[in-house]
C-alpha atoms as a PDB file:
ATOM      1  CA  UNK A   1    -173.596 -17.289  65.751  1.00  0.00           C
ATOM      2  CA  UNK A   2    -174.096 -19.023  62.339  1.00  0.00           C
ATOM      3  CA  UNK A   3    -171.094 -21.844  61.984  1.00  0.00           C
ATOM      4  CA  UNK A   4    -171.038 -21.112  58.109  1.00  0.00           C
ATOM      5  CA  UNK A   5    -168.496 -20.146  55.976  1.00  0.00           C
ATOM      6  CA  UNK A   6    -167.835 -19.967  51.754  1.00  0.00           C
ATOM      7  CA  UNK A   7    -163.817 -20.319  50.621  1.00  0.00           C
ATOM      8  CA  UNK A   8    -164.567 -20.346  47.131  1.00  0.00           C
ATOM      9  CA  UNK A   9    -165.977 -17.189  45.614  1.00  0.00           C
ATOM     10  CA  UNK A  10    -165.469 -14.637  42.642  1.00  0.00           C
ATOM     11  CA  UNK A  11    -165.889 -10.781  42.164  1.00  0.00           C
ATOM     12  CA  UNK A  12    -166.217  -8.373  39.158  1.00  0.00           C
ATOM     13  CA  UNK A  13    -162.550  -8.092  39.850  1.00  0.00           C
ATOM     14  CA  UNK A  14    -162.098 -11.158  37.635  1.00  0.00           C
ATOM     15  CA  UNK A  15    -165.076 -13.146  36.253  1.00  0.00           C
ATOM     16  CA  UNK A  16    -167.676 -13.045  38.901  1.00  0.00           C
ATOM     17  CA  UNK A  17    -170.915 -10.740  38.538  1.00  0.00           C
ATOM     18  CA  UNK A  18    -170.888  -8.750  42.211  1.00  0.00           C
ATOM     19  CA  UNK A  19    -168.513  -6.686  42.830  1.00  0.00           C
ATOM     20  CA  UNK A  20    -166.419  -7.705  45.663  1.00  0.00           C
ATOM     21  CA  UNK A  21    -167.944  -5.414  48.918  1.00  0.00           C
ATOM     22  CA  UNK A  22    -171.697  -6.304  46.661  1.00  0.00           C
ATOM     23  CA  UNK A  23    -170.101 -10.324  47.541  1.00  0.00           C
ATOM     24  CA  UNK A  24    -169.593  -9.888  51.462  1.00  0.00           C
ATOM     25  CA  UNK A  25    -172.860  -7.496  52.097  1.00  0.00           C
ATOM     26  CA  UNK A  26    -174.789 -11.228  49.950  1.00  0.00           C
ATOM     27  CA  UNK A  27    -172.726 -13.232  52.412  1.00  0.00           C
ATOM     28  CA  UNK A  28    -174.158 -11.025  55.465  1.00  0.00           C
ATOM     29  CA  UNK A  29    -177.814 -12.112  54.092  1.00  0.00           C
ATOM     30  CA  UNK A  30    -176.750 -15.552  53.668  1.00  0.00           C
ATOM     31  CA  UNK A  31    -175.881 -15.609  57.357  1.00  0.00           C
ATOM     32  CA  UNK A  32    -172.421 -17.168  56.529  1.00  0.00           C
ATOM     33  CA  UNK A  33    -169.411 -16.104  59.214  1.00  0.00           C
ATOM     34  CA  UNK A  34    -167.257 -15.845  56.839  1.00  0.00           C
ATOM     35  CA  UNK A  35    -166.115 -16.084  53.151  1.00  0.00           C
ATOM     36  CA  UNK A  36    -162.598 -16.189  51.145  1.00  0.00           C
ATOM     37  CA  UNK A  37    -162.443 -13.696  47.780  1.00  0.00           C
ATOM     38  CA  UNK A  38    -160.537 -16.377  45.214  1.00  0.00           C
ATOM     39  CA  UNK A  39    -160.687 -14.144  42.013  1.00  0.00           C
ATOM     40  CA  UNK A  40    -158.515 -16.080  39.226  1.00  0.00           C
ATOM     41  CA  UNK A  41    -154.822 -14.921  39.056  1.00  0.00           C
ATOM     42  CA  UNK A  42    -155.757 -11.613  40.574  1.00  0.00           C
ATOM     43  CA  UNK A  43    -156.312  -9.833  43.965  1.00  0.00           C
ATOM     44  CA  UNK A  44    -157.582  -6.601  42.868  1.00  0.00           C
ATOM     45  CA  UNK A  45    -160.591  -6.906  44.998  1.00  0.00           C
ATOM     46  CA  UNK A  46    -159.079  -7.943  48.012  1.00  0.00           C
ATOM     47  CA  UNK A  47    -158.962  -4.514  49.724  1.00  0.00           C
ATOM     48  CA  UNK A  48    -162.262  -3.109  48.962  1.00  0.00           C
ATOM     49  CA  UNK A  49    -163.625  -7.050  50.083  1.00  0.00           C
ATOM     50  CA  UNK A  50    -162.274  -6.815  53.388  1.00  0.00           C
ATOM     51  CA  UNK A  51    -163.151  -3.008  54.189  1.00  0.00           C
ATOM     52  CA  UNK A  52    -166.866  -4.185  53.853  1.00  0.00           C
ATOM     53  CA  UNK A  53    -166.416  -7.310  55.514  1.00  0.00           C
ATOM     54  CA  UNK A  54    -164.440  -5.211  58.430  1.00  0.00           C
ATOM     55  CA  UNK A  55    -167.679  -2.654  58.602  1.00  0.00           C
ATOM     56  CA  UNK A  56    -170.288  -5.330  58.752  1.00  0.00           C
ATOM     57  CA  UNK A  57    -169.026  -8.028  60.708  1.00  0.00           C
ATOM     58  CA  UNK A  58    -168.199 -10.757  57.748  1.00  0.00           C
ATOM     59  CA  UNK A  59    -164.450 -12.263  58.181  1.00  0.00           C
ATOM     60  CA  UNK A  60    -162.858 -11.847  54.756  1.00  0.00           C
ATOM     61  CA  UNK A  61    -160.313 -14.184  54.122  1.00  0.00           C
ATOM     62  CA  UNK A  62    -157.418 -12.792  51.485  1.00  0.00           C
ATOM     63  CA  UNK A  63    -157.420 -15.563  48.495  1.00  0.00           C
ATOM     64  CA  UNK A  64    -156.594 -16.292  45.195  1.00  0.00           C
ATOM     65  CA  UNK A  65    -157.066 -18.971  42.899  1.00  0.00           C
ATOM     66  CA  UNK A  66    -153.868 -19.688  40.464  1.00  0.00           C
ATOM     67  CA  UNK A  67    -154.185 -21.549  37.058  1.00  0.00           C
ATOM     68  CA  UNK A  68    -151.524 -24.081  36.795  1.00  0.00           C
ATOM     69  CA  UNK A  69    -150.740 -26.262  34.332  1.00  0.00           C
ATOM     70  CA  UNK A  70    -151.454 -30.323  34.282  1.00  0.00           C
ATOM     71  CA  UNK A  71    -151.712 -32.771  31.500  1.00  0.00           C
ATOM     72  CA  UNK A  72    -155.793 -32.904  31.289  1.00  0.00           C
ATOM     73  CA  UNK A  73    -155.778 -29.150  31.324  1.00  0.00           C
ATOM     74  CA  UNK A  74    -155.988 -26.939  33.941  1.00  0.00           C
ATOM     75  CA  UNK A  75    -155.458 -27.523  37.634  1.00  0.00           C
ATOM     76  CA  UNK A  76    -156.455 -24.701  39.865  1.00  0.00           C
ATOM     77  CA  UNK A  77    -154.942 -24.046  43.397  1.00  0.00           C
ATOM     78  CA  UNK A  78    -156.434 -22.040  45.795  1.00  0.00           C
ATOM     79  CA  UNK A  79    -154.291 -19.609  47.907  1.00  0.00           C
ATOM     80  CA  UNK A  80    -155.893 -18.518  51.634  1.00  0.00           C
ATOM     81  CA  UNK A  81    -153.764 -15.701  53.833  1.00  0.00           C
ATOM     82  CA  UNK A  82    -151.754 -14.438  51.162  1.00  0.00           C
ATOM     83  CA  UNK A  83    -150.176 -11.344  51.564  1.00  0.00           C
ATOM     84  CA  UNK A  84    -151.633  -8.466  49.338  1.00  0.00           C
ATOM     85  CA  UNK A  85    -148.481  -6.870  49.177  1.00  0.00           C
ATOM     86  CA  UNK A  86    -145.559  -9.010  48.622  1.00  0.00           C
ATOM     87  CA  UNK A  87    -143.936  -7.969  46.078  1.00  0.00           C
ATOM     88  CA  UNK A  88    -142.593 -11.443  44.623  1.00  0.00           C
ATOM     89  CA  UNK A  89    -145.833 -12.595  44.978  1.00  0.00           C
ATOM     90  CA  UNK A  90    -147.393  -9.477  43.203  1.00  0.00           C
ATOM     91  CA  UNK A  91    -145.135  -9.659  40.016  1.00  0.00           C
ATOM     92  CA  UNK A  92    -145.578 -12.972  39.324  1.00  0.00           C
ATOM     93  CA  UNK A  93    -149.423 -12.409  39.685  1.00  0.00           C
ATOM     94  CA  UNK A  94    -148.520 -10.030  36.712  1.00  0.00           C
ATOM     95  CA  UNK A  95    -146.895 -12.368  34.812  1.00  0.00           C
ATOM     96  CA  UNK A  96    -149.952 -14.637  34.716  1.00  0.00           C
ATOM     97  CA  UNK A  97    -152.365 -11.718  33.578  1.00  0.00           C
ATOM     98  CA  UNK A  98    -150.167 -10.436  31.246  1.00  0.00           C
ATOM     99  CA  UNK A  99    -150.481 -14.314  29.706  1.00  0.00           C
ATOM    100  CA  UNK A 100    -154.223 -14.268  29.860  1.00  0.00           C
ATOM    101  CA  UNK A 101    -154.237 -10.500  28.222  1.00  0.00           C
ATOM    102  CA  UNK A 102    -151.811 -11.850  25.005  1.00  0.00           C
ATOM    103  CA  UNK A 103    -154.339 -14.848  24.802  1.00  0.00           C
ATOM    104  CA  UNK A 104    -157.986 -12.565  24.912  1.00  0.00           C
ATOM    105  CA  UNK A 105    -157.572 -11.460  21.254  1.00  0.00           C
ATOM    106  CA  UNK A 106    -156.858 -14.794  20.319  1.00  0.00           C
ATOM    107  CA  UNK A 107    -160.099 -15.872  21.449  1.00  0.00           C
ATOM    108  CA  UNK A 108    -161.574 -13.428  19.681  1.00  0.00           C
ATOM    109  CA  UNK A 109    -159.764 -14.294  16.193  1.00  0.00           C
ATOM    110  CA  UNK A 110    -161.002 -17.777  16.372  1.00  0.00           C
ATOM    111  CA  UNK A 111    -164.458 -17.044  16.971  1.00  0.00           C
ATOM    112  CA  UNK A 112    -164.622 -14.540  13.891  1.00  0.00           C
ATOM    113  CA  UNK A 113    -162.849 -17.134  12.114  1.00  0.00           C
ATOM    114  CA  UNK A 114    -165.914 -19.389  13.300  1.00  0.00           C
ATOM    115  CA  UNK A 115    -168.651 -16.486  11.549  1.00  0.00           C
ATOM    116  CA  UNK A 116    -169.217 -15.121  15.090  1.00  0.00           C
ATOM    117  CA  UNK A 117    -169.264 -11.476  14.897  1.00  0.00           C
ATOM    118  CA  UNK A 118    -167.224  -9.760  18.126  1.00  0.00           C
ATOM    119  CA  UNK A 119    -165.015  -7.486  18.949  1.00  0.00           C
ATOM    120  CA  UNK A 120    -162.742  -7.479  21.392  1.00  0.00           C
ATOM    121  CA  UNK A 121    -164.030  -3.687  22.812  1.00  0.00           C
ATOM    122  CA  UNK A 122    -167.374  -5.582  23.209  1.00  0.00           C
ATOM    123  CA  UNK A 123    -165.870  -8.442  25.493  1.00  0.00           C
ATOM    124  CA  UNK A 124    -163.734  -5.738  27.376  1.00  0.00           C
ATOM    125  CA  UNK A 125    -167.251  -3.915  28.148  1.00  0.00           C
ATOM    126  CA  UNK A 126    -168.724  -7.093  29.496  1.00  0.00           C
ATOM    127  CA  UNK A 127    -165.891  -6.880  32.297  1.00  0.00           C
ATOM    128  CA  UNK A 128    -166.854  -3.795  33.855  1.00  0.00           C
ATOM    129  CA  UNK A 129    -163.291  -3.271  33.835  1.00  0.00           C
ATOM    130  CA  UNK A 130    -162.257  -6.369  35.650  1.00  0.00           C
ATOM    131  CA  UNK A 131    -159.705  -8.625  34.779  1.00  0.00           C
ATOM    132  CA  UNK A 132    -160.855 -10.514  31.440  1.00  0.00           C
ATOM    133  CA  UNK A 133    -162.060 -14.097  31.186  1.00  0.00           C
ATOM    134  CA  UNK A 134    -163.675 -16.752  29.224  1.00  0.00           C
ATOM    135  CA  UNK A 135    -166.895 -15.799  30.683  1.00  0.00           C
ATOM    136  CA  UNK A 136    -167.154 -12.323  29.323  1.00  0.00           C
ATOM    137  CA  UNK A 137    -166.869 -13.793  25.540  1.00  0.00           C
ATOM    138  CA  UNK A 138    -169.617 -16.282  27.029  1.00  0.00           C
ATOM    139  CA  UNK A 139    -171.841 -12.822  28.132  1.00  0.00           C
ATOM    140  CA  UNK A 140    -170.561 -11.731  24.909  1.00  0.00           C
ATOM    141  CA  UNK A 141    -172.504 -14.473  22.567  1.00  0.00           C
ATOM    142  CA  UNK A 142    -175.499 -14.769  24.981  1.00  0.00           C
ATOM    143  CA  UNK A 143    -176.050 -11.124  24.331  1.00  0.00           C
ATOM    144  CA  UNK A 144    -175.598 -11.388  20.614  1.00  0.00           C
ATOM    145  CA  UNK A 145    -177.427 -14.687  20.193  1.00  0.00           C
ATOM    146  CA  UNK A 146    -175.164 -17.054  19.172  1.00  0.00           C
ATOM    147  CA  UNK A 147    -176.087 -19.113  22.450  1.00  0.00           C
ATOM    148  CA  UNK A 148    -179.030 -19.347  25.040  1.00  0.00           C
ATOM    149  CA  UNK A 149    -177.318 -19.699  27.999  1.00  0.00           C
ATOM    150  CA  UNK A 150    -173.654 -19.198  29.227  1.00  0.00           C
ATOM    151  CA  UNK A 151    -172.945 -22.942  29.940  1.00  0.00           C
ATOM    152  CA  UNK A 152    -174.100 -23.232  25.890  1.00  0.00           C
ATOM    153  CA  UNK A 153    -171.390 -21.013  25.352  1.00  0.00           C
ATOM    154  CA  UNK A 154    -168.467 -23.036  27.040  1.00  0.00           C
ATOM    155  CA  UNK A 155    -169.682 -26.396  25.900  1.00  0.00           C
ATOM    156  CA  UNK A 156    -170.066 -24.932  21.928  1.00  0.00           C
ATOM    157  CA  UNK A 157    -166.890 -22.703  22.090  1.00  0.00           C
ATOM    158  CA  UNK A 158    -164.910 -21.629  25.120  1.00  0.00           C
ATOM    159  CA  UNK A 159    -164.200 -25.008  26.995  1.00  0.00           C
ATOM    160  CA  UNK A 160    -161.049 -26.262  27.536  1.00  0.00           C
ATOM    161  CA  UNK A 161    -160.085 -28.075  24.198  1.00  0.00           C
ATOM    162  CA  UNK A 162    -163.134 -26.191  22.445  1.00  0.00           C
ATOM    163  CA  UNK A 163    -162.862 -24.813  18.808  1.00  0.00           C
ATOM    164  CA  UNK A 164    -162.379 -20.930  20.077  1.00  0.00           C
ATOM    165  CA  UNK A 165    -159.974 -22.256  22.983  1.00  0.00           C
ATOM    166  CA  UNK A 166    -156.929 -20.750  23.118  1.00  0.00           C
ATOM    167  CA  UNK A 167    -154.093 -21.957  26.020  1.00  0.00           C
ATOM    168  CA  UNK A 168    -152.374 -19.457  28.264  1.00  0.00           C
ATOM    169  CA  UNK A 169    -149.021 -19.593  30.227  1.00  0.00           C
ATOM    170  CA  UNK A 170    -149.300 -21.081  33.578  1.00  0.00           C
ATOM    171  CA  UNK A 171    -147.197 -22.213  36.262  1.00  0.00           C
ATOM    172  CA  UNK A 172    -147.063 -25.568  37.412  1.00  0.00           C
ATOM    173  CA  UNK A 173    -148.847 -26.865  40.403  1.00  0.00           C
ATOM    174  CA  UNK A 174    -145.298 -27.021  42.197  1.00  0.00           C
ATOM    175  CA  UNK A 175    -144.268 -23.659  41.172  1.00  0.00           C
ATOM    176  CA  UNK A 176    -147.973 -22.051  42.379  1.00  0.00           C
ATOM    177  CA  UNK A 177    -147.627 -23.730  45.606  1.00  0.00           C
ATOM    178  CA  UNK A 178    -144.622 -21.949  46.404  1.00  0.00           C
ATOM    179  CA  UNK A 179    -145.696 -18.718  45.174  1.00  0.00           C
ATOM    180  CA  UNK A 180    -148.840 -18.953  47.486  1.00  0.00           C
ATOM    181  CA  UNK A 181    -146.439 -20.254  50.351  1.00  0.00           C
ATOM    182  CA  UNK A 182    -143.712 -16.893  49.360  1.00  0.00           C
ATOM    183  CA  UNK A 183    -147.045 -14.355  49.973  1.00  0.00           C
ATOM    184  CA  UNK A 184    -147.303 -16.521  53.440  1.00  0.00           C
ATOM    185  CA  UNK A 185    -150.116 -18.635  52.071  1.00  0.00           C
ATOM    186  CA  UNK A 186    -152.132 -21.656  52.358  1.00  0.00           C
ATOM    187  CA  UNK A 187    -152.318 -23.859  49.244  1.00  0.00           C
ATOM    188  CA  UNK A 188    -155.491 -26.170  48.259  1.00  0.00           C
ATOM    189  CA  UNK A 189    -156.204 -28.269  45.228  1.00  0.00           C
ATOM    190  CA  UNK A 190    -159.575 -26.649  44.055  1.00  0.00           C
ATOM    191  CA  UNK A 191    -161.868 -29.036  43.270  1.00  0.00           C
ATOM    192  CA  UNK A 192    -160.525 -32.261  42.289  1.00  0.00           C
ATOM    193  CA  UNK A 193    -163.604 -33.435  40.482  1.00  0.00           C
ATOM    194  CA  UNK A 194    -162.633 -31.358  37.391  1.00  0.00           C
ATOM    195  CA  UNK A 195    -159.278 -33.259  37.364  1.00  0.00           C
ATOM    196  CA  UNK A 196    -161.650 -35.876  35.653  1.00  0.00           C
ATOM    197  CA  UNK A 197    -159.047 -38.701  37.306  1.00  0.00           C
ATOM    198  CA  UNK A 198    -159.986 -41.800  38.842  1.00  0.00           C
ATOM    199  CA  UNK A 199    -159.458 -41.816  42.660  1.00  0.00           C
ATOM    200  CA  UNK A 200    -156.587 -44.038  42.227  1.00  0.00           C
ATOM    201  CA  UNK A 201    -154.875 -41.136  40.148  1.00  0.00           C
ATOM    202  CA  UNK A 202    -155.527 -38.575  42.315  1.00  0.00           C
ATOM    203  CA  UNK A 203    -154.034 -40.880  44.968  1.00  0.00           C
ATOM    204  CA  UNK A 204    -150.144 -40.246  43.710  1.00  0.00           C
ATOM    205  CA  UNK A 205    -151.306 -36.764  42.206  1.00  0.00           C
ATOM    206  CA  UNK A 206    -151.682 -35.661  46.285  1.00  0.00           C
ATOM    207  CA  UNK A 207    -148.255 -37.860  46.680  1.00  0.00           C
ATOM    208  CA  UNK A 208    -146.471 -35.466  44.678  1.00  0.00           C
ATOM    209  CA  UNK A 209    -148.302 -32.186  45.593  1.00  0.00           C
ATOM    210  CA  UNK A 210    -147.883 -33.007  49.360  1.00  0.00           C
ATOM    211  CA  UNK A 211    -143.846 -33.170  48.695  1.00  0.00           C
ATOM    212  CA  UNK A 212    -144.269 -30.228  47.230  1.00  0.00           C
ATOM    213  CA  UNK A 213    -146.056 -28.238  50.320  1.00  0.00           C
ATOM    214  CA  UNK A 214    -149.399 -28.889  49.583  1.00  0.00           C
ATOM    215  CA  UNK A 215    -151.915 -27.731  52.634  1.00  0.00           C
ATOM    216  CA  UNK A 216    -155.413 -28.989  51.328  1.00  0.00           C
ATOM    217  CA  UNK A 217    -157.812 -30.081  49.171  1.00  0.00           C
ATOM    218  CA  UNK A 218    -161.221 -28.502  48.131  1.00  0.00           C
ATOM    219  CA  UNK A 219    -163.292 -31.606  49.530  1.00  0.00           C
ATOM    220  CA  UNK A 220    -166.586 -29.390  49.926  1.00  0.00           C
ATOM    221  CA  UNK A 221    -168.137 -28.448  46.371  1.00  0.00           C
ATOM    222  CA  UNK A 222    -171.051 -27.643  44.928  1.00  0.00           C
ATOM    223  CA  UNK A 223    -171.214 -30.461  42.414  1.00  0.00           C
ATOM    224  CA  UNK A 224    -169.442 -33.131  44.541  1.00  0.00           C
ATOM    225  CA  UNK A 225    -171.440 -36.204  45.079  1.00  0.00           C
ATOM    226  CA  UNK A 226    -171.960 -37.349  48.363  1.00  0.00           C
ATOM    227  CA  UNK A 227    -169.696 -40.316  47.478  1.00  0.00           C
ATOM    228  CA  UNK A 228    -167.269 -38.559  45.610  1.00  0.00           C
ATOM    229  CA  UNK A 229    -167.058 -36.044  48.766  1.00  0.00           C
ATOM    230  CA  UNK A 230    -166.611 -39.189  51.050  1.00  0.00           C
ATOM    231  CA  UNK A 231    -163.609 -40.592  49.041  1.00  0.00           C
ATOM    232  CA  UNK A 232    -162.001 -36.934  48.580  1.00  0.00           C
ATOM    233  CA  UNK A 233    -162.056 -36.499  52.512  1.00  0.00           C
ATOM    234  CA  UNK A 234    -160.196 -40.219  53.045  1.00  0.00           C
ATOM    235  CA  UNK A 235    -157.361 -39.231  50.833  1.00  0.00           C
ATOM    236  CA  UNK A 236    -157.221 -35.677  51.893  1.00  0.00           C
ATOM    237  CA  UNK A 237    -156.810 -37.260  55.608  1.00  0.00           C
ATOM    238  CA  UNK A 238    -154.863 -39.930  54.556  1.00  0.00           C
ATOM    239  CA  UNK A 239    -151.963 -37.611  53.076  1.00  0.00           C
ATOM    240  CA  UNK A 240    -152.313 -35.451  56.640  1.00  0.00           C
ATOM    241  CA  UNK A 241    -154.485 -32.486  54.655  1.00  0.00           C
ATOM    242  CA  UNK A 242    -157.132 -29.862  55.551  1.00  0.00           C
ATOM    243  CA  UNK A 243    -160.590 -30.255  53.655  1.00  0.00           C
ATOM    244  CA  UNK A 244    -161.909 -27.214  52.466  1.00  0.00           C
ATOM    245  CA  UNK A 245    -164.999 -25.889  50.667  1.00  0.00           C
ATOM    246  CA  UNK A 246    -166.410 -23.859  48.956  1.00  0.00           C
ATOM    247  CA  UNK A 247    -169.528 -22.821  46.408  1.00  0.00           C
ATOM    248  CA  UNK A 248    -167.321 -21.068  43.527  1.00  0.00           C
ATOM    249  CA  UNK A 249    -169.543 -18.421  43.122  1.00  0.00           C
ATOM    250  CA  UNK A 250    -169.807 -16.294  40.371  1.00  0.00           C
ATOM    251  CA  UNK A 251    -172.885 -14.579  40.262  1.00  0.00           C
ATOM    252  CA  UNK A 252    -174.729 -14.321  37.336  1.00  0.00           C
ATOM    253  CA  UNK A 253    -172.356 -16.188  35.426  1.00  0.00           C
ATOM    254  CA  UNK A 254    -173.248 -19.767  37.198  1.00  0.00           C
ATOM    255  CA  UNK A 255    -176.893 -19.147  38.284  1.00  0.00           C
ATOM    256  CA  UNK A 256    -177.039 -22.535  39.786  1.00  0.00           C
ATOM    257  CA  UNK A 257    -174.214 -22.162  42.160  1.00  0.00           C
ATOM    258  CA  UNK A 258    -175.578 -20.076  45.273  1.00  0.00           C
ATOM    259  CA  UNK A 259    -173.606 -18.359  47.805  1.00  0.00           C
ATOM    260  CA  UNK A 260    -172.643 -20.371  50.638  1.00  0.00           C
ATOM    261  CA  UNK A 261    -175.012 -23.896  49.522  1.00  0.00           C
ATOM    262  CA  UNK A 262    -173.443 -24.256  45.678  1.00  0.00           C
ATOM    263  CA  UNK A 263    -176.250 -26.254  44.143  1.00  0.00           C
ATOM    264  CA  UNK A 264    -178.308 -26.146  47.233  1.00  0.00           C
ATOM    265  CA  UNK A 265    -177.140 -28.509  50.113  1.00  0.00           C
ATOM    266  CA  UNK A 266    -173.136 -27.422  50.744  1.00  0.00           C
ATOM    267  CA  UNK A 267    -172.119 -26.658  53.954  1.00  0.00           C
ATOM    268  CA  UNK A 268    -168.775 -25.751  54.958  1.00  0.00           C
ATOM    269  CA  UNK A 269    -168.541 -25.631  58.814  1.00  0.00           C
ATOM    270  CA  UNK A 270    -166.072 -22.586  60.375  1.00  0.00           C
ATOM    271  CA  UNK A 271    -164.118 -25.603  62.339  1.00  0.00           C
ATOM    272  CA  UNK A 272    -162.671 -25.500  58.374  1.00  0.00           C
ATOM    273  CA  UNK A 273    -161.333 -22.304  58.566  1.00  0.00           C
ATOM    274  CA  UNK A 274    -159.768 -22.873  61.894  1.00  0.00           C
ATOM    275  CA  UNK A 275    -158.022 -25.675  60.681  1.00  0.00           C
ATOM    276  CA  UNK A 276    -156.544 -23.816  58.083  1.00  0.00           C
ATOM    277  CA  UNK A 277    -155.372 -21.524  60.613  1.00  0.00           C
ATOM    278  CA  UNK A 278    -153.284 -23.832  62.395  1.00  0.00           C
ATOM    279  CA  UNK A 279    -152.054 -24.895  59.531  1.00  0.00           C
ATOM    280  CA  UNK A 280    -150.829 -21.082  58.289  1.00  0.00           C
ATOM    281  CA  UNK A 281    -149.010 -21.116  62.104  1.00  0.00           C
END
């Protein structure tokens, strides 16, 4: 049996490009064993996800990946066992897509006020009816022109500090711990590169997060050097942490990240996910 697995991945259900049972029948071809849906803020496609992963022999894991504030932008932790239906968990999930619905027409005031000409109807059309994010607008100005490629779109207009950027509510990293803990989760620091902090930063940073219940951090990545892989694995063992990984695939939307290999040579072995498990017990 392949030893593969992906924990990192995104549907149409928030900004990915396959729709989430289209996700786990690409992971079957990939060979991979098994694969975690992490849609942002949102588990919408966690049922229909594990129904095709239950028919054709791919073990879904139930995920999410929370936005949470931190003082060089965003910090993203990843939740892995949650449970779809607790109802704490649930309205607070709410409560952060409610934030990132009041903050979509925003993003479309600034780029008209920036001579880019888009509607809001136009970006809601690009989601297929998913939840709405940043890179809808950027399907949005690739289609009209106004960029060449999606990453042109971030870097001219959407990214974080960017003149059409526009911030949202979040939780903090303590408070979306325990939410992913109250649905009977695992929590992970997502990729630690895009902290942009030293490693002696991110040294207290996983202080801090470990008091606060902290299970793991993202170690595996698509854009992870070897050496910044190496020196995320030390601390993650030092502070008594599982390393995870994962591609964050999103389709179409980052064509250089493939399912299961990110930019070509990730592997994430299954001994991973059984770590993880023990760690849920």
């Amino acid at each position: 049996m392949n030893d593969r697995i992906d924990l990192h991945t995104h549907s149409t259900a928030s900004d990915g490009t396959y729709t989430p049972s289209d996700l786990v029948h690409y992971a079957k071809t990939k060979s991979l064993r098994a694969l975690a849906l992490t849609d942002h803020d949102c588990i919408d496609g966690l049922k229909e996800a594990m129904a095709a992963g239950k028919e054709i022999g791919v073990e879904v894991i139930p995920g999410v990946e929370l936005s949470a504030k931190f003082q060089n932008g965003t910090m993203h932790i990843l939740g892995f066992f949650v449970n779809p239906t607790d109802p704490i968990f649930l309205q607070r999930l709410v409560t952060l897509q409610e934030a990132r619905r009041q903050r979509n027409p925003k993003i479309v005031q600034k780029l008209q006020d920036l001579g880019v000409k888009i509607t809001y109807d136009e970006v809601v059309a690009a989601s297929g009816g998913g939840q709405v994010g940043r890179p809808h607008f950027a399907c949005v100005l690739l289609k009209k022109g106004y960029v060449k490629t999606i990453a042109e779109a971030f870097e001219k207009y959407l990214r974080d500090g960017g003149p059409a950027y526009v911030e949202k509510e979040r939780f903090s990293p303590e408070e979306s711990i325990a939410l992913i803990h109250e649905a009977e989760g695992v929590a992970v620091l997502a990729h630690p590169l895009t902290l942009h902090l030293p490693v002696g930063e991110l040294d207290p940073l996983l202080e801090r997060l470990v008091k606060a219940g902290l299970d793991g951090v993202e170690v595996y990545y698509g854009i992870h050097t070897p050496e910044q892989t190496a020196q995320y694995e030390r601390l993650t063992r030092k502070w008594g942490l599982v390393p995870t990984g994962g591609s964050d695939f999103h389709g179409e939307y980052k064509p250089k990240i493939d399912l299961g290999v990110g930019t070509g040579d990730l592997q994430v072995p299954y001994s991973i996910l059984e770590e993880l498990k023990q760690r849920k017990k």
